[in-house]
C-alpha atoms as a PDB file:
ATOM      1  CA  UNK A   1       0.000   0.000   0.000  1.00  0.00           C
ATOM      2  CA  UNK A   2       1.194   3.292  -1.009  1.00  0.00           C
ATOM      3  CA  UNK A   3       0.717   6.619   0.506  1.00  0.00           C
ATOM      4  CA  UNK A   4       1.114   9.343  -2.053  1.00  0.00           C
ATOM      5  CA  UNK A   5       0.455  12.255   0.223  1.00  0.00           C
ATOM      6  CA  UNK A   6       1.955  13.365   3.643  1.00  0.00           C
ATOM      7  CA  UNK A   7      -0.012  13.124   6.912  1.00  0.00           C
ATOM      8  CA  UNK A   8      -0.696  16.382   7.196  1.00  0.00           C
ATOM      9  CA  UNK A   9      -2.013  16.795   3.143  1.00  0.00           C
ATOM     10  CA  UNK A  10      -4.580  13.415   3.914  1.00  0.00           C
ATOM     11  CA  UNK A  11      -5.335  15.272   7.235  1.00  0.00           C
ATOM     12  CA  UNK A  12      -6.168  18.524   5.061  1.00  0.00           C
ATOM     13  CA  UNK A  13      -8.389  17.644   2.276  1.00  0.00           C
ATOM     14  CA  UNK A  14      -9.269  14.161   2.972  1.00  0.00           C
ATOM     15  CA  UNK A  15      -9.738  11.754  -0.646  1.00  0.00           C
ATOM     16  CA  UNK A  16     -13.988  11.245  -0.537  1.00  0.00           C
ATOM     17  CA  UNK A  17     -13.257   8.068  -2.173  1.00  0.00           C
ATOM     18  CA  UNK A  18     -11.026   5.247   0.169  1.00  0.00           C
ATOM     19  CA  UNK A  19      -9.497   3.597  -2.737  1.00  0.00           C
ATOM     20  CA  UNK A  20      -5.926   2.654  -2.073  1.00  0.00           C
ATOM     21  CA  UNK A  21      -4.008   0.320  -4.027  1.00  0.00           C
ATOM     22  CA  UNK A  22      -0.509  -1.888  -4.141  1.00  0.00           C
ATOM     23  CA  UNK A  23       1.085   0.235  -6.672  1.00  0.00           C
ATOM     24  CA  UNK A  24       2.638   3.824  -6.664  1.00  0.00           C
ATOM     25  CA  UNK A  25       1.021   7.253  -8.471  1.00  0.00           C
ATOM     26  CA  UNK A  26       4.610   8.318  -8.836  1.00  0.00           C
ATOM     27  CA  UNK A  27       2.668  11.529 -10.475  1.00  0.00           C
ATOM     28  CA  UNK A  28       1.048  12.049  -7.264  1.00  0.00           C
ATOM     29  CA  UNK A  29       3.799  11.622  -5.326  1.00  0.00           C
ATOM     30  CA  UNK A  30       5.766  14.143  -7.593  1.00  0.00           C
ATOM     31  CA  UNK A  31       3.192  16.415  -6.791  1.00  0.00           C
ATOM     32  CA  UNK A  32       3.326  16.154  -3.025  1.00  0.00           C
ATOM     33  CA  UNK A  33       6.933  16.406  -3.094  1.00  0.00           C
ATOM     34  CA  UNK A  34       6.722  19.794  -5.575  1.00  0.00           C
ATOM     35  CA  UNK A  35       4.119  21.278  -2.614  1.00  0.00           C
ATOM     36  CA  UNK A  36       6.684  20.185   0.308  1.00  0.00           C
ATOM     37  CA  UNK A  37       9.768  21.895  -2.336  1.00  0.00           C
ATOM     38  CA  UNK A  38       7.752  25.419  -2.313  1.00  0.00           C
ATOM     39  CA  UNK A  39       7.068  25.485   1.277  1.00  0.00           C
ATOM     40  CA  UNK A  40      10.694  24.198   1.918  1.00  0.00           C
ATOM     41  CA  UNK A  41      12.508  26.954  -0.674  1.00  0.00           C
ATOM     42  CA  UNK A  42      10.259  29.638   0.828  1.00  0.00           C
ATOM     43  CA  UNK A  43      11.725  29.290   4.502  1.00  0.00           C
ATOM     44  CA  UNK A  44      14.659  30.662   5.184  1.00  0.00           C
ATOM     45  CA  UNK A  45      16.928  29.311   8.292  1.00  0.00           C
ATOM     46  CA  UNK A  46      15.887  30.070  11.572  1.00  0.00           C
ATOM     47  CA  UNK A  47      12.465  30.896  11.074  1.00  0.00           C
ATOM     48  CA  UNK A  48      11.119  27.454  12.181  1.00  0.00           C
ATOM     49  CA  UNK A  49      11.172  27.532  15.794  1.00  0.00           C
ATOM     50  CA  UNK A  50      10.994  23.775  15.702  1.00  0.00           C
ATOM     51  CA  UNK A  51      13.644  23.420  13.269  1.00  0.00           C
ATOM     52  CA  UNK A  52      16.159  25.730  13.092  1.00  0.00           C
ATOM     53  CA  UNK A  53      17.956  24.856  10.182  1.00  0.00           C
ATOM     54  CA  UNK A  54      14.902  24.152   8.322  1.00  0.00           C
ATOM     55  CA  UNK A  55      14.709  26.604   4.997  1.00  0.00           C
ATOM     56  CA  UNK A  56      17.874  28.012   2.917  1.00  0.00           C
ATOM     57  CA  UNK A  57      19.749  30.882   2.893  1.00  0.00           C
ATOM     58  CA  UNK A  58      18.323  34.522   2.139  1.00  0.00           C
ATOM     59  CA  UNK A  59      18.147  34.418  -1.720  1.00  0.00           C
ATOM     60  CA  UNK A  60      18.759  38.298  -1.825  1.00  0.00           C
ATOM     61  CA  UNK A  61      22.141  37.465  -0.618  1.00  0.00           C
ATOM     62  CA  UNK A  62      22.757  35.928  -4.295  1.00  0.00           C
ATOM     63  CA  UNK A  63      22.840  39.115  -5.908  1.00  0.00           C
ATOM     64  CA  UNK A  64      25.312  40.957  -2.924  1.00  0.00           C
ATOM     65  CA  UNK A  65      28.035  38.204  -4.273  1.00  0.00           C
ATOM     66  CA  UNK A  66      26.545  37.079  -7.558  1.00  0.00           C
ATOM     67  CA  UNK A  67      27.878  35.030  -9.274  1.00  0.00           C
ATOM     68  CA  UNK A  68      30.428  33.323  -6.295  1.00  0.00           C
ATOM     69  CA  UNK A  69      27.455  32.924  -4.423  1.00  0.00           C
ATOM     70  CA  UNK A  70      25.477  30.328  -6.701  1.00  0.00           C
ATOM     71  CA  UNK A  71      27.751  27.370  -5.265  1.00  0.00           C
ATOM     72  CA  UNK A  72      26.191  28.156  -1.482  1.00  0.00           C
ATOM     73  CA  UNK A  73      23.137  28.909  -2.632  1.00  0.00           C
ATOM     74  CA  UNK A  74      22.989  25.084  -4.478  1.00  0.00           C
ATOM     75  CA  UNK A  75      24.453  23.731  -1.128  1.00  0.00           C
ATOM     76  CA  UNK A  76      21.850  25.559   0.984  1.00  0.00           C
ATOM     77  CA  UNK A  77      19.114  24.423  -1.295  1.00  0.00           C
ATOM     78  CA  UNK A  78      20.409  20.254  -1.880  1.00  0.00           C
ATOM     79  CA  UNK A  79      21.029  20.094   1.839  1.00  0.00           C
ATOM     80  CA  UNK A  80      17.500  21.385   2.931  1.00  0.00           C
ATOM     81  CA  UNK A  81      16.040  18.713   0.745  1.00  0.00           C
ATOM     82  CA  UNK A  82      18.545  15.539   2.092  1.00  0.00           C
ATOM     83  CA  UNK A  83      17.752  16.411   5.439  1.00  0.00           C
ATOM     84  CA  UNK A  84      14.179  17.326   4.925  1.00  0.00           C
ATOM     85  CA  UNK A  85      12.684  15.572   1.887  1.00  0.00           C
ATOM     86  CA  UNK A  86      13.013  11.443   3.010  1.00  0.00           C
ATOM     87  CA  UNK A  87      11.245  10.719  -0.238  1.00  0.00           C
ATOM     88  CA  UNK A  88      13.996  11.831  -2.461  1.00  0.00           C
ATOM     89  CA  UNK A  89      17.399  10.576  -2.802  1.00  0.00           C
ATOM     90  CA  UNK A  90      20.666  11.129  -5.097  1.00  0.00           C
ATOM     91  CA  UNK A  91      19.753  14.853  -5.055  1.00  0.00           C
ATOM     92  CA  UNK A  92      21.236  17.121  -7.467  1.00  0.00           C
ATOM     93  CA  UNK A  93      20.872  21.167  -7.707  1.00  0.00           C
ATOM     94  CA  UNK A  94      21.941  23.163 -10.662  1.00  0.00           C
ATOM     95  CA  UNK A  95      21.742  26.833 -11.560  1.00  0.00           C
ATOM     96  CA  UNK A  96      20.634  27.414 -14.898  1.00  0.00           C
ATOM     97  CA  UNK A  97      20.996  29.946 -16.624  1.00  0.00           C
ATOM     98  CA  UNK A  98      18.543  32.429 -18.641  1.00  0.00           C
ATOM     99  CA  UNK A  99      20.285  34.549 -20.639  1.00  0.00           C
ATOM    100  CA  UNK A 100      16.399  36.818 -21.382  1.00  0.00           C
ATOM    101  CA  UNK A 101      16.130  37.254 -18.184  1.00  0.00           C
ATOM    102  CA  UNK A 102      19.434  37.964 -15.594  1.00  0.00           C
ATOM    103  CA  UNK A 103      17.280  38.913 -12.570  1.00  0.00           C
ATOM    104  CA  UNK A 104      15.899  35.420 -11.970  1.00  0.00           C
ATOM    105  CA  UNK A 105      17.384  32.645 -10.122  1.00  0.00           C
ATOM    106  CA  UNK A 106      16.747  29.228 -11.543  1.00  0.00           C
ATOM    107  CA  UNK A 107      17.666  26.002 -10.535  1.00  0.00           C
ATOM    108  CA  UNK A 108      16.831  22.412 -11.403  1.00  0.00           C
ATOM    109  CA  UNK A 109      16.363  19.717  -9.149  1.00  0.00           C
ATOM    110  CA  UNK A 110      16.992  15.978  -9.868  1.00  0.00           C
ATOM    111  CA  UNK A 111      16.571  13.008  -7.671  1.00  0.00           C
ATOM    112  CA  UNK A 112      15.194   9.894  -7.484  1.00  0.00           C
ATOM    113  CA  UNK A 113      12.114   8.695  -5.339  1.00  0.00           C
ATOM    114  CA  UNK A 114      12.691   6.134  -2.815  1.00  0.00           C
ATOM    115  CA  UNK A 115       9.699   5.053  -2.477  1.00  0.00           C
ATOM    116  CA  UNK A 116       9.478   3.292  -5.981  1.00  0.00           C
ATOM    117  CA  UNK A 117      10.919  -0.004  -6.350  1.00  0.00           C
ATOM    118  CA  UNK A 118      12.634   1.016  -9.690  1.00  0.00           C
ATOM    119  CA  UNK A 119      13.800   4.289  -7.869  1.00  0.00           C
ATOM    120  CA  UNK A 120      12.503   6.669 -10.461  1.00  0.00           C
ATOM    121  CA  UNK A 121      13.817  10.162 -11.655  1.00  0.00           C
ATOM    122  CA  UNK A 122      11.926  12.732 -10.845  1.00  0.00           C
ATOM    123  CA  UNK A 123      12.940  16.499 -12.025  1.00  0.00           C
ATOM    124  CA  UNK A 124      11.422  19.539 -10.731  1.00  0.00           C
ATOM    125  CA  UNK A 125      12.292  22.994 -12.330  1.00  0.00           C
ATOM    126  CA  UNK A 126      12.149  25.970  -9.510  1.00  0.00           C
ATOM    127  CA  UNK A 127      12.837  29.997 -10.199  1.00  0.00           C
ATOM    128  CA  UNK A 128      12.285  33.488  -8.207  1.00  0.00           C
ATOM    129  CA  UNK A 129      12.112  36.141  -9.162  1.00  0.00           C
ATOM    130  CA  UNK A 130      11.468  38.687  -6.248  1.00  0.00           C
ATOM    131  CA  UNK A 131       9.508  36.971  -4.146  1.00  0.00           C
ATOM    132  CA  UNK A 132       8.549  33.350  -3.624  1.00  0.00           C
ATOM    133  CA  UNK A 133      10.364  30.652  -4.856  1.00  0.00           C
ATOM    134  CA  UNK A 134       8.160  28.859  -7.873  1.00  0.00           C
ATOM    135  CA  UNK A 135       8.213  25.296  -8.116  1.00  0.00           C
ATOM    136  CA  UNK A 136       7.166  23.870 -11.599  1.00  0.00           C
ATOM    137  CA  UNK A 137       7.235  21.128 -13.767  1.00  0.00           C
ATOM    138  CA  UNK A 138       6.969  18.216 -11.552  1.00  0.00           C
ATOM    139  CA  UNK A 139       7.553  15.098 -13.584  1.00  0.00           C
ATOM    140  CA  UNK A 140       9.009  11.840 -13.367  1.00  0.00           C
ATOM    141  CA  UNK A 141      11.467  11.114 -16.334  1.00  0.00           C
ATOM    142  CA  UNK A 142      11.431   7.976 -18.028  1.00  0.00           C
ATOM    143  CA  UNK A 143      13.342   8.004 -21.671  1.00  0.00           C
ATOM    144  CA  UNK A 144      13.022  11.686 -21.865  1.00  0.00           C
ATOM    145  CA  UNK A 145      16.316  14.165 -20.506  1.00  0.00           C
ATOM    146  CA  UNK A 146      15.125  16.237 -17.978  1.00  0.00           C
ATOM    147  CA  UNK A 147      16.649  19.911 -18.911  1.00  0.00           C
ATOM    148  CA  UNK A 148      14.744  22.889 -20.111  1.00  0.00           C
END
């Protein structure tokens, strides 16, 4: 049995049907994951009483030190999802680039889900650009590269 959802996402808006099943909706877990991703990349550190280190580092600090401070930015980011984020493993962060637009930070996460027996890719493609962090394009990859 398979839980796509967290606790506190079944606890919210409860499924009116009580169907579960023996295989995974990796879709559905994507999408969970891509909620937990824009509530994780719009904390910052020490703004969760709880958790401390829960969040990443003050994206407006980017553009004080741009472009030496991409590399922390990618470390704050990756290890705020391998501490936070159980369902996702072999996490990778990369800046890209947009050469239209200079005053938005993008980045594009890869990992794999650990739920899934055949541990699949997943990609999700996130950007600011003032304020919050955007989360988009959660999909699992299968023969397709996952790059914009």
């Amino acid at each position: 049995m398979f839980v796509e959802r967290t606790l506190l996402e079944r606890l919210a808006r409860p499924k009116s049907r009580g169907v579960r099943t023996l295989t995974e909706n990796t879709n559905e877990l994507a999408k969970s994951i891509m909620r937990h991703l824009i509530n994780m990349l719009n904390s910052r550190v020490g703004h969760a009483p709880a958790q401390m280190d829960y969040g990443i580092t003050e994206p407006s600090e980017v553009a004080h030190a741009f472009p030496d401070a991409l590399g922390g930015m990618q470390r704050s980011i990756r290890t705020c999802i391998e501490k936070y984020e159980p369902r996702l493993t072999g996490v990778n962060v990369m800046h890209v680039e947009s050469e239209d637009d200079q005053f938005t930070l993008r980045f594009q996460i890869t990992a794999q889900l650990t739920t899934s027996k055949d541990r699949a890719p997943v990609c999700f493609d996130c950007h600011q650009q003032g304020q919050p962090f955007k989360v988009t394009r959660p999909y699992t990859v299968h023969s397709a590269l996952c790059e914009y």
